[in-house]
C-alpha atoms as a PDB file:
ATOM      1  CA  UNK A   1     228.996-146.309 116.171  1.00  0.00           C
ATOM      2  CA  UNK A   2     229.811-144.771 112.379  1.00  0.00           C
ATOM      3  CA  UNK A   3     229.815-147.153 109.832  1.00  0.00           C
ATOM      4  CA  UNK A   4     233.179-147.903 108.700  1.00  0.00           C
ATOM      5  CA  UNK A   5     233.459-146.572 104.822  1.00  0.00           C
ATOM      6  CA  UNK A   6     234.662-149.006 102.095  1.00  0.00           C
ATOM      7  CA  UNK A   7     237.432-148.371 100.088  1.00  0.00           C
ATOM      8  CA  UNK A   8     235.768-149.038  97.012  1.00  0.00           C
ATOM      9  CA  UNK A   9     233.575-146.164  95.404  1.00  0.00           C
ATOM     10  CA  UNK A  10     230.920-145.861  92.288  1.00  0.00           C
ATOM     11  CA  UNK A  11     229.117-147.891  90.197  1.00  0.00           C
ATOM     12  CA  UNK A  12     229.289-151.738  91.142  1.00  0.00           C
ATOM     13  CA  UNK A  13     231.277-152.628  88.263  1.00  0.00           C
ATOM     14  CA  UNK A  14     234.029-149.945  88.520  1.00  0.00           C
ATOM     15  CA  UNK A  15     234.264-151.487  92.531  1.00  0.00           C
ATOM     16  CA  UNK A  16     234.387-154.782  91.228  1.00  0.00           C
ATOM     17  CA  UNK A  17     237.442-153.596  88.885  1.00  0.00           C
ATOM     18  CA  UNK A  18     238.647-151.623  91.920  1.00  0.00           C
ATOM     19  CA  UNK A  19     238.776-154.661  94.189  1.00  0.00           C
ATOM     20  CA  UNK A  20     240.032-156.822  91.892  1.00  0.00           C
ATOM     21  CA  UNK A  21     242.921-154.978  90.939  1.00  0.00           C
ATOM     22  CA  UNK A  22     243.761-154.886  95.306  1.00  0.00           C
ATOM     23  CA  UNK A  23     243.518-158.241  95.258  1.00  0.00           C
ATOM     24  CA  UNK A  24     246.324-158.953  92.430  1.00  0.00           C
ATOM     25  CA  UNK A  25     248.851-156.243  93.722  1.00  0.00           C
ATOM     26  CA  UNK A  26     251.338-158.578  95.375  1.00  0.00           C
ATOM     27  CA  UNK A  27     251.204-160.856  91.874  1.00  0.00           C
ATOM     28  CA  UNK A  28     251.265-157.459  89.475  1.00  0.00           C
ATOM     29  CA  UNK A  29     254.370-156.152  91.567  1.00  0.00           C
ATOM     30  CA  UNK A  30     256.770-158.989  89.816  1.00  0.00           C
ATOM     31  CA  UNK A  31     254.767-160.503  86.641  1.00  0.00           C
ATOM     32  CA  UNK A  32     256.577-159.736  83.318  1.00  0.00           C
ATOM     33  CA  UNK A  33     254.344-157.562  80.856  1.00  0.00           C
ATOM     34  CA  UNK A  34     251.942-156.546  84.174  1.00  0.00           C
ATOM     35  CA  UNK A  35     251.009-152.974  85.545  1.00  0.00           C
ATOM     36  CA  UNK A  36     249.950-152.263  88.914  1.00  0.00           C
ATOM     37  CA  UNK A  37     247.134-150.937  88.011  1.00  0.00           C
ATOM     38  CA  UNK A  38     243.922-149.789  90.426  1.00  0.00           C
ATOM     39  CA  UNK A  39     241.012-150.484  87.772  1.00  0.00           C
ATOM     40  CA  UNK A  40     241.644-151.940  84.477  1.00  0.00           C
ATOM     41  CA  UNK A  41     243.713-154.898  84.106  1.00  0.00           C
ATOM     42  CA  UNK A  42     246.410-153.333  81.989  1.00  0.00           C
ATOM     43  CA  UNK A  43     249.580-154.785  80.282  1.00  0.00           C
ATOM     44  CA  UNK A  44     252.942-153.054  78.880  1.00  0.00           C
ATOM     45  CA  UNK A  45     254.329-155.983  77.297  1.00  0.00           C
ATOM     46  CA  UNK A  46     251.503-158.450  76.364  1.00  0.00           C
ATOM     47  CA  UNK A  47     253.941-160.779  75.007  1.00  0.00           C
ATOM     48  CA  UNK A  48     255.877-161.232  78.125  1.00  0.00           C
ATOM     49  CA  UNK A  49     252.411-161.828  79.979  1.00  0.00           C
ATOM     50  CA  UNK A  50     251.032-164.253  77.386  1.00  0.00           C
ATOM     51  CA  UNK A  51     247.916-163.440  75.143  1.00  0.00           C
ATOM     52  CA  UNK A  52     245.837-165.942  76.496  1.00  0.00           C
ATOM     53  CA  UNK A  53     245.950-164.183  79.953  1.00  0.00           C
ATOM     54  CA  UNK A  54     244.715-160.955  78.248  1.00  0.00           C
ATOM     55  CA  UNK A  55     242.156-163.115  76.690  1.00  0.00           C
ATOM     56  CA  UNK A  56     241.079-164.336  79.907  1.00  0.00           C
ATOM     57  CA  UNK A  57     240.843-161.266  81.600  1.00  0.00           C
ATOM     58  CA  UNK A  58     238.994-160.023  78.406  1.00  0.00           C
ATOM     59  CA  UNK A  59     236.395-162.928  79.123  1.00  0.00           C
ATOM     60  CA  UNK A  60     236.011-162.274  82.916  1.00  0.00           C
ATOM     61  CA  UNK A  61     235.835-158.662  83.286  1.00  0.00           C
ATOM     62  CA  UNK A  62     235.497-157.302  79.687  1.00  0.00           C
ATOM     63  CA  UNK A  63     238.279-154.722  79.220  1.00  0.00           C
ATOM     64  CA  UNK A  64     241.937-154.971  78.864  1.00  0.00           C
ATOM     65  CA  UNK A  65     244.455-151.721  78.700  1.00  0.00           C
ATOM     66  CA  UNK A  66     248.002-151.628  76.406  1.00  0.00           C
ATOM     67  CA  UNK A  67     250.387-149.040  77.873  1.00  0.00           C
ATOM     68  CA  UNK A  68     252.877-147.678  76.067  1.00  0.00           C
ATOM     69  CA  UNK A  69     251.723-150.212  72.749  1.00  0.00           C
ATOM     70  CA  UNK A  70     253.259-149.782  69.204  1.00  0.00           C
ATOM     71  CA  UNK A  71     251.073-149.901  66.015  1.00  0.00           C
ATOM     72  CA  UNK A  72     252.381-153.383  65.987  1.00  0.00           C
ATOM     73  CA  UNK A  73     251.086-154.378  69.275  1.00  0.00           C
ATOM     74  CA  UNK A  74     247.630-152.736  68.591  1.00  0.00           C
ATOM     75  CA  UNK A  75     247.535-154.949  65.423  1.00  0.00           C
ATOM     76  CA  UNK A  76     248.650-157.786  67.290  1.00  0.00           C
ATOM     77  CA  UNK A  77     246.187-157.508  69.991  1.00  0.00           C
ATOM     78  CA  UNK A  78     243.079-157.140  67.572  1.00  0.00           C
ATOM     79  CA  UNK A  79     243.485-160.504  65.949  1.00  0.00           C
ATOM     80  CA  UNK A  80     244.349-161.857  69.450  1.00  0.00           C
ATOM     81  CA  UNK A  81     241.642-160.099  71.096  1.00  0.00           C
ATOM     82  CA  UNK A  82     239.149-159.949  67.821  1.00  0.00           C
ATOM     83  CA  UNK A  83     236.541-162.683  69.335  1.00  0.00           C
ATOM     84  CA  UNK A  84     235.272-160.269  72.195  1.00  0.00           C
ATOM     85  CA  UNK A  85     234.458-157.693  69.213  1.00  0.00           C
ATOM     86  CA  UNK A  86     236.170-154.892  71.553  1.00  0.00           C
ATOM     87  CA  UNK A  87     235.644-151.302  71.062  1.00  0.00           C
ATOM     88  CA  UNK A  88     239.034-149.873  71.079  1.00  0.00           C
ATOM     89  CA  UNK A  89     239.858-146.358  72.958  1.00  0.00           C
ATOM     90  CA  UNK A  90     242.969-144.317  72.358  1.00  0.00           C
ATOM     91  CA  UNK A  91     244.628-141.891  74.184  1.00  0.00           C
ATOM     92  CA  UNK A  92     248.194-139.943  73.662  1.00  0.00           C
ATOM     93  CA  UNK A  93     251.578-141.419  75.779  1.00  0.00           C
ATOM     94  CA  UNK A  94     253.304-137.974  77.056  1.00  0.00           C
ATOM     95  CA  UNK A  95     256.333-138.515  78.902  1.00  0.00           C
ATOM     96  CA  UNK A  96     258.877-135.803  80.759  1.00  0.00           C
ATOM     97  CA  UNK A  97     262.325-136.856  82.895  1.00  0.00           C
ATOM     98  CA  UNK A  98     262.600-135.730  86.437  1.00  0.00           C
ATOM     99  CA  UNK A  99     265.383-132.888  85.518  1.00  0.00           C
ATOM    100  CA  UNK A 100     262.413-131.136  83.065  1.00  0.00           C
ATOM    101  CA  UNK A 101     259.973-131.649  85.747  1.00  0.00           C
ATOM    102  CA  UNK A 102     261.699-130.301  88.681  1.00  0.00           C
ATOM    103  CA  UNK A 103     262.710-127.142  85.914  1.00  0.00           C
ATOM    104  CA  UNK A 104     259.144-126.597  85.018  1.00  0.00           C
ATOM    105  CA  UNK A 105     256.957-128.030  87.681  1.00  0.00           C
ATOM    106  CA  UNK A 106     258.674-126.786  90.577  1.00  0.00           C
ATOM    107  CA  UNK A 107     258.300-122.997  89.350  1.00  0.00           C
ATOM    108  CA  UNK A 108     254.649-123.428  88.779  1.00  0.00           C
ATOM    109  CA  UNK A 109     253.696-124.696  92.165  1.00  0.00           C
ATOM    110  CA  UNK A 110     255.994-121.879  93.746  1.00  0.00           C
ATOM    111  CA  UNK A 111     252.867-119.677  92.589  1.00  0.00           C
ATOM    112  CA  UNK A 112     250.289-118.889  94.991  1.00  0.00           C
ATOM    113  CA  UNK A 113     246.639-120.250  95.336  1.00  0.00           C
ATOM    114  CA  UNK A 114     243.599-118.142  94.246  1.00  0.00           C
ATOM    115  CA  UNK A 115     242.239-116.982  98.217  1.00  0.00           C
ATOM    116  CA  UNK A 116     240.421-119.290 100.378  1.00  0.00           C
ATOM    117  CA  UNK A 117     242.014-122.289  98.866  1.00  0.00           C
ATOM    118  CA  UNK A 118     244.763-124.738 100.605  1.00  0.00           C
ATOM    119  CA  UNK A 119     246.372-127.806  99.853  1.00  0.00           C
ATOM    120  CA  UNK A 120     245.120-130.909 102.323  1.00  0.00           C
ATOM    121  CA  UNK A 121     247.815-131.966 104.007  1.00  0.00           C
ATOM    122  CA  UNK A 122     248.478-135.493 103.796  1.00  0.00           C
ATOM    123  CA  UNK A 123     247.803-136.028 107.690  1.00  0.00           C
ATOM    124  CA  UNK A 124     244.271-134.837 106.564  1.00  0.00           C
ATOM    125  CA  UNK A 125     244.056-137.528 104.366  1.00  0.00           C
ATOM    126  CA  UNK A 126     241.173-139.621 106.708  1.00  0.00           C
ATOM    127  CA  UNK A 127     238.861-142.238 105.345  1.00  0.00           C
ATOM    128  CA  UNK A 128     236.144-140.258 105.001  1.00  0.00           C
ATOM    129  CA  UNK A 129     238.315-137.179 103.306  1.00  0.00           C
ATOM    130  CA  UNK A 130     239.372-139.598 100.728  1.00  0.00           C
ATOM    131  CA  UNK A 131     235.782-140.788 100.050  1.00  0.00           C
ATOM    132  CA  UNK A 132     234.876-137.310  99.292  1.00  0.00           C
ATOM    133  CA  UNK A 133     238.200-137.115  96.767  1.00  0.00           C
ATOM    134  CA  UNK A 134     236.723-140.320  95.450  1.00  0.00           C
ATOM    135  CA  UNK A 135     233.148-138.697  95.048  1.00  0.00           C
ATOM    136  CA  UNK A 136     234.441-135.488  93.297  1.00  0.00           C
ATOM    137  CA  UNK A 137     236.566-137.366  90.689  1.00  0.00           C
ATOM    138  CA  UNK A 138     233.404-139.300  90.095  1.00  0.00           C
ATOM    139  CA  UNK A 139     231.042-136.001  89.338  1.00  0.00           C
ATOM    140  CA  UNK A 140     233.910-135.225  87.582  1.00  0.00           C
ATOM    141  CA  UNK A 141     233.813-138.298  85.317  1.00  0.00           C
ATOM    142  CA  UNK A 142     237.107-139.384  86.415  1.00  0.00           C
ATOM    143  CA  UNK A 143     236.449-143.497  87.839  1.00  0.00           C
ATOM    144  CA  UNK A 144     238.107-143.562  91.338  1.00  0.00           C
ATOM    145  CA  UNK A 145     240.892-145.473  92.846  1.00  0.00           C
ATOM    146  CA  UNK A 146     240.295-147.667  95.813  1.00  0.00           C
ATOM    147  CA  UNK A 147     240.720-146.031  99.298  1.00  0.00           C
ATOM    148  CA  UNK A 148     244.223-148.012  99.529  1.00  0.00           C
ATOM    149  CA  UNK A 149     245.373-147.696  96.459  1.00  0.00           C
ATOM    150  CA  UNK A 150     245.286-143.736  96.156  1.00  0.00           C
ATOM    151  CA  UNK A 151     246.864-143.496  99.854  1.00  0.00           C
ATOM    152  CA  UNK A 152     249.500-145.710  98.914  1.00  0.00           C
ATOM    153  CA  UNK A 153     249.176-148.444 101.023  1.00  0.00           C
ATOM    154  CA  UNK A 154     249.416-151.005  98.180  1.00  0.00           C
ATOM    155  CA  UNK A 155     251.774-149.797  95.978  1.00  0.00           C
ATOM    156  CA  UNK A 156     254.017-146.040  95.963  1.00  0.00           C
ATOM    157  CA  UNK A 157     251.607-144.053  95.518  1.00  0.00           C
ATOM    158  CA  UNK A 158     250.449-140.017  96.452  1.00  0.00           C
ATOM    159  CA  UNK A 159     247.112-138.291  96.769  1.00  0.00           C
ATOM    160  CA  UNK A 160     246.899-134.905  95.941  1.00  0.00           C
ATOM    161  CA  UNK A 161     244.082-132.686  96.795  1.00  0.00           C
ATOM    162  CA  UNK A 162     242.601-128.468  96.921  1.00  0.00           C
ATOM    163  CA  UNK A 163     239.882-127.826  99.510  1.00  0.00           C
ATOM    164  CA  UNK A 164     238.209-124.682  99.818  1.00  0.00           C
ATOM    165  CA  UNK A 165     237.473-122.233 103.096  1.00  0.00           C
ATOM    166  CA  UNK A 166     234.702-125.200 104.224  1.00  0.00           C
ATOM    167  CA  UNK A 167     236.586-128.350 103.638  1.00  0.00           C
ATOM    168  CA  UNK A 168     234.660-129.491 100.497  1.00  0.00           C
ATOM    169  CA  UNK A 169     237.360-130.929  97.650  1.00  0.00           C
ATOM    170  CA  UNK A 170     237.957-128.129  94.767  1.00  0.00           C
ATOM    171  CA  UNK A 171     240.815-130.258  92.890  1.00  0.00           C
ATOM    172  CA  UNK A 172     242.868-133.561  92.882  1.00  0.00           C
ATOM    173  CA  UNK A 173     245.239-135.528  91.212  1.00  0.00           C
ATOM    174  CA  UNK A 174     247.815-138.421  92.230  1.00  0.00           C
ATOM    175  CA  UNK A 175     250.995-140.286  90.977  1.00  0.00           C
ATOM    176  CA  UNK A 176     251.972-143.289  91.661  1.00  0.00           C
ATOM    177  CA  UNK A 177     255.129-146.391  90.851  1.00  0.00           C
ATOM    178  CA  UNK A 178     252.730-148.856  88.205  1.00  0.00           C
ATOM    179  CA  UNK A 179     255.698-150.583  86.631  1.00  0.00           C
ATOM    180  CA  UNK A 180     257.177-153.066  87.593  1.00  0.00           C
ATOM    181  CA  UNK A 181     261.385-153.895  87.717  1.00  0.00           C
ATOM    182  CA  UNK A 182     260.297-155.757  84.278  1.00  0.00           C
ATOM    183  CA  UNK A 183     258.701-153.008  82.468  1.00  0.00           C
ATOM    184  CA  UNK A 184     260.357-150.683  79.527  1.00  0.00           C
ATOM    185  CA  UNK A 185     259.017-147.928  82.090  1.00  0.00           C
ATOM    186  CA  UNK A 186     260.348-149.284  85.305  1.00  0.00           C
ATOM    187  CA  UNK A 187     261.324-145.976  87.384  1.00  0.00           C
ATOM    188  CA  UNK A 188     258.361-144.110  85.569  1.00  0.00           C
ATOM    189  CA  UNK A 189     255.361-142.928  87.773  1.00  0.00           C
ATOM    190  CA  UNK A 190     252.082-142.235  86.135  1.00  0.00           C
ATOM    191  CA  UNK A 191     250.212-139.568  86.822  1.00  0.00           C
ATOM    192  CA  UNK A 192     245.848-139.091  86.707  1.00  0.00           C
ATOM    193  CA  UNK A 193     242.924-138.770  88.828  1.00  0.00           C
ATOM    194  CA  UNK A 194     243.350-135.008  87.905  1.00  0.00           C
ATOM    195  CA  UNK A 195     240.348-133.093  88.018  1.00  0.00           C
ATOM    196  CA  UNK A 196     239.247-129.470  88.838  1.00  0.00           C
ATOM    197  CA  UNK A 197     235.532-127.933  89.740  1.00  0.00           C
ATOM    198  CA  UNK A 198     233.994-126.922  87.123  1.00  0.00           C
ATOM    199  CA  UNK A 199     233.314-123.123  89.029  1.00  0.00           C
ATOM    200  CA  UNK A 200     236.984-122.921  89.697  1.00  0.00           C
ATOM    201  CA  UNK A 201     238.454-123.109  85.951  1.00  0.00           C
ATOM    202  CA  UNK A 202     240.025-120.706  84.393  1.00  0.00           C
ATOM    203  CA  UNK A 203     242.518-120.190  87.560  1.00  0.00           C
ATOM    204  CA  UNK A 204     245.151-122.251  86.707  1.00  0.00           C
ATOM    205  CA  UNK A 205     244.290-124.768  88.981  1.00  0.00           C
ATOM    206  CA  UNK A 206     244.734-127.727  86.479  1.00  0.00           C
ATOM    207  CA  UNK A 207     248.168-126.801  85.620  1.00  0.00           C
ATOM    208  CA  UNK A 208     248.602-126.514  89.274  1.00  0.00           C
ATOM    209  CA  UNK A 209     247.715-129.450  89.936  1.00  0.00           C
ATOM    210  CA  UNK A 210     249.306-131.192  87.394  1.00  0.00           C
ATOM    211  CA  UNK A 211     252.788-129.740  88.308  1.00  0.00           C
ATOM    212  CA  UNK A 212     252.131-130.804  91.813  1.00  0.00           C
ATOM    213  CA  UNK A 213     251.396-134.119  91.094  1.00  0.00           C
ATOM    214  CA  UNK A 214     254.603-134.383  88.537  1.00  0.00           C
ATOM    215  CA  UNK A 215     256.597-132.818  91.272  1.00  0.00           C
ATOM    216  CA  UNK A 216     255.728-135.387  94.003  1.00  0.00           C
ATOM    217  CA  UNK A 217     256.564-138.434  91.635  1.00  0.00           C
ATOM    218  CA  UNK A 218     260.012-137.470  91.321  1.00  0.00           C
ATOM    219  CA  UNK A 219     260.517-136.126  94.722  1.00  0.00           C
ATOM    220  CA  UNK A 220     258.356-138.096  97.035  1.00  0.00           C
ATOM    221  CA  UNK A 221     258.027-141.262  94.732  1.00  0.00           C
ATOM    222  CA  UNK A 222     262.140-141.066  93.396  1.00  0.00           C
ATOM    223  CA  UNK A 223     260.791-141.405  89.430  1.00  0.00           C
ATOM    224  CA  UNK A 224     263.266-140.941  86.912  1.00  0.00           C
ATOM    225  CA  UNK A 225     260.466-139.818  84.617  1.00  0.00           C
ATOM    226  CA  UNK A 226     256.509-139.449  84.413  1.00  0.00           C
ATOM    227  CA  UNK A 227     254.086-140.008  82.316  1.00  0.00           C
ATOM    228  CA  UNK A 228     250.652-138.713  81.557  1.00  0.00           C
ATOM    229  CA  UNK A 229     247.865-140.135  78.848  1.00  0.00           C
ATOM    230  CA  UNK A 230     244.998-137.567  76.985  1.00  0.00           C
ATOM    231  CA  UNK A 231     243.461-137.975  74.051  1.00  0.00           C
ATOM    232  CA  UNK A 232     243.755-136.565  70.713  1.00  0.00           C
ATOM    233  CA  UNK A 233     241.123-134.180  70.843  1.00  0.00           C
ATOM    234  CA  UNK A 234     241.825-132.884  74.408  1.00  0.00           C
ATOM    235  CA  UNK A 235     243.841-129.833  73.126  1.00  0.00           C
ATOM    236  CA  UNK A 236     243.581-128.034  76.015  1.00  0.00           C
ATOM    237  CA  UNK A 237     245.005-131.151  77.972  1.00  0.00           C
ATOM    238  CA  UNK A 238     247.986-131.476  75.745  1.00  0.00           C
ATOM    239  CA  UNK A 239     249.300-128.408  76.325  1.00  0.00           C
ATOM    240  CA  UNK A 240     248.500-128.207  79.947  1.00  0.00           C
ATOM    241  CA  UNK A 241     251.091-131.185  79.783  1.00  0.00           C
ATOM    242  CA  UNK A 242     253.463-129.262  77.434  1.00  0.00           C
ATOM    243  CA  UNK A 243     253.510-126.227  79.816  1.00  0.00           C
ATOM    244  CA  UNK A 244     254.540-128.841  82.625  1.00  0.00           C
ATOM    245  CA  UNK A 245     257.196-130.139  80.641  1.00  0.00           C
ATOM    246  CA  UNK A 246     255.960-133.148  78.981  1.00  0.00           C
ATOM    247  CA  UNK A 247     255.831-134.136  75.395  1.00  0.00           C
ATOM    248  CA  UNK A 248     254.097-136.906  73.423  1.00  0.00           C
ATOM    249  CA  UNK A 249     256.520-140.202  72.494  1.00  0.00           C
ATOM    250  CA  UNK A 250     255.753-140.482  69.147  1.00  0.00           C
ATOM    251  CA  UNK A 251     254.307-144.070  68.188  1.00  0.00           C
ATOM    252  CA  UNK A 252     252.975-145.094  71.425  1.00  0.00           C
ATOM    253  CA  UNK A 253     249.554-145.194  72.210  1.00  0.00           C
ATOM    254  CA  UNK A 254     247.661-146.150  75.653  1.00  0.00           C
ATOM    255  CA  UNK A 255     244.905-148.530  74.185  1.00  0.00           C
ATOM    256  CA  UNK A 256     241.967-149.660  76.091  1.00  0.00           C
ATOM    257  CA  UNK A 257     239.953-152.827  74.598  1.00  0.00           C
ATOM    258  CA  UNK A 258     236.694-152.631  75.293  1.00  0.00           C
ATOM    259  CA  UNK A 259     233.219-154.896  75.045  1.00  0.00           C
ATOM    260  CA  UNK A 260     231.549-151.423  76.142  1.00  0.00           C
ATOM    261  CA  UNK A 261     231.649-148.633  73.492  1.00  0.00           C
ATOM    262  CA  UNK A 262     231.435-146.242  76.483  1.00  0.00           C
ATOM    263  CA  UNK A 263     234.461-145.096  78.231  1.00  0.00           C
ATOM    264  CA  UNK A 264     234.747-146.008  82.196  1.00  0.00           C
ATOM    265  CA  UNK A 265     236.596-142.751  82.851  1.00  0.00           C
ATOM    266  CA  UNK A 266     237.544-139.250  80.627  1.00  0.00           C
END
C-alpha cells in the first residue's frame, strides 16, 4: 500500500507554520484585523486584532506579517513589537480591479504556449501532483502552501500549474479569498506561489502565469480586485505586474516582522 502524502511540505518549521495556519482557518475566517493566511500569521488591521495577540504570536512562532500597513502602523508595530528585536522585511502592495484585469489579463492568456507545454487541468490536481507543485516552488525559493490550502479546501482558493511533454511541473501560481468580511480588502484575492523554471525564462511564461492567476480570482474566485506584493528591487517583477494591469497603492507596504534576518520565501 503507498504511503499516503502529507499536506505539509519543506523544512519543519515552514510545516509547522503551514499546519498551524490549517488549524486557525475556521477562527481567521471571522476575527477582525485577521488574514487567512497559509504560513505566516498575518494581520490587516492590528488594532482591531489587539497588539498583544501579535505579540503572542511573535513569542510562539517568531514572525508576524502587516498587509496593506501605513507608515503609521509600521511605527506602531515597532514599539509594540520592539522586545523580539525583529528584523523587518518589506515588500510593494500592487493592486488592479477586476474590469483592468479581465482587459489586460484575459488578452494575455488568449496567447498560445511555447510547444510541448499544457496547462494541468484541475481534475489533474492529485495528491501527489500537488506535492510536486509544492516541491518546485520550494527549488524555486518560493515556501509552499499546505496540500489543502492551495486546492482550496479551506478557504477559496485556485492552483495554477504548466507541465511539460513528461508531466514534470514547468510553472505555478495561485489566488485565493484571504480577507475576511472585516477587512479594508474584503472582496480582494491575493495572488503568489508564482514561479517559473529557471530553463524556461525568457518565454513569457511569468506574465503568463501571472495573468492566469489574476484572471481566475475574478472569474473563478468573484474578486472585485487583486492584489500582488514584490519588493523594491524586483524591477523585473514590478512591471510584470504593470503589464497585467496592476499598479502599486502608494503608502502601503506588506511588512513581515521577523526574529530571523533571513527571508522564509522570495
Amino acid at each position: 500500500m503507498t504511503k499516503a502524502l502529507s499536506p505539509y511540505y519543506g523544512e519543519p518549521k515552514i510545516q509547522a507554520l503551514q499546519k498551524a495556519r490549517d488549524e486557525q482557518v475556521a477562527d481567521l475566517i471571522d476575527m477582525p484585523g485577521a488574514v487567512v493566511h497559509a504560513r505566516t500569521f498575518s494581520s490587516d488591521d492590528p488594532t482591531a486584532l489587539g497588539w498583544s495577540y501579535l505579540q503572542n504570536v511573535m513569542s510562539n512562532e517568531g514572525f508576524v506579517t502587516l498587509r496593506g500597513a501605513d507608515q503609521v502602523t509600521v511605527e506602531t508595530a515597532k514599539k509594540e513589537l520592539s522586545e523580539f528585536d525583529p528584523n523587518l522585511h518589506f515588500w510593494d502592495l500592487f493592486m488592479a480591479d477586476a474590469q483592468a484585469i479581465r482587459d489586460l489579463c484575459g488578452e494575455i492568456v488568449e496567447a498560445p504556449l511555447p510547444e510541448g507545454l499544457r496547462r494541468v487541468p484541475d481534475g489533474e490536481l492529485t495528491p501527489q501532483k500537488v506535492h510536486e507543485v509544492q516541491g518546485f516552488l520550494t527549488n524555486q525559493g518560493v515556501s509552499p502552501f499546505s496540500a489543502d490550502a492551495v486546492l482550496g479546501t479551506l478557504f477559496q482558493a485556485q492552483l495554477l500549474a504548466l507541465q511539460n511533454i513528461d508531466g514534470r511541473i514547468v510553472a505555478a501560481g495561485f489566488a485565493a479569498m484571504t480577507h475576511n468580511r472585516h477587512s479594508p480588502f474584503y472582496n480582494s484575492a491575493w495572488v503568489g506561489l508564482t514561479a517559473v523554471d529557471p530553463t524556461l525564462r525568457g518565454l513569457g511564461l511569468g506574465k503568463y502565469m501571472d495573468a492566469l492567476c489574476n484572471l481566475a480570482a475574478v472569474t473563478k474566485l468573484g474578486a472585485d480586485s487583486t492584489m500582488e506584493f514584490v519588493a523594491q528591487d524586483n524591477a523585473p517583477s514590478r512591471a510584470m505586474l504593470e503589464s497585467c494591469g496592476l499598479r502599486q497603492v502608494d503608502g502601503k507596504s506588506v511588512v513581515m516582522f521577523s526574529t530571523s534576518a533571513d527571508r522564509i520565501t522570495r
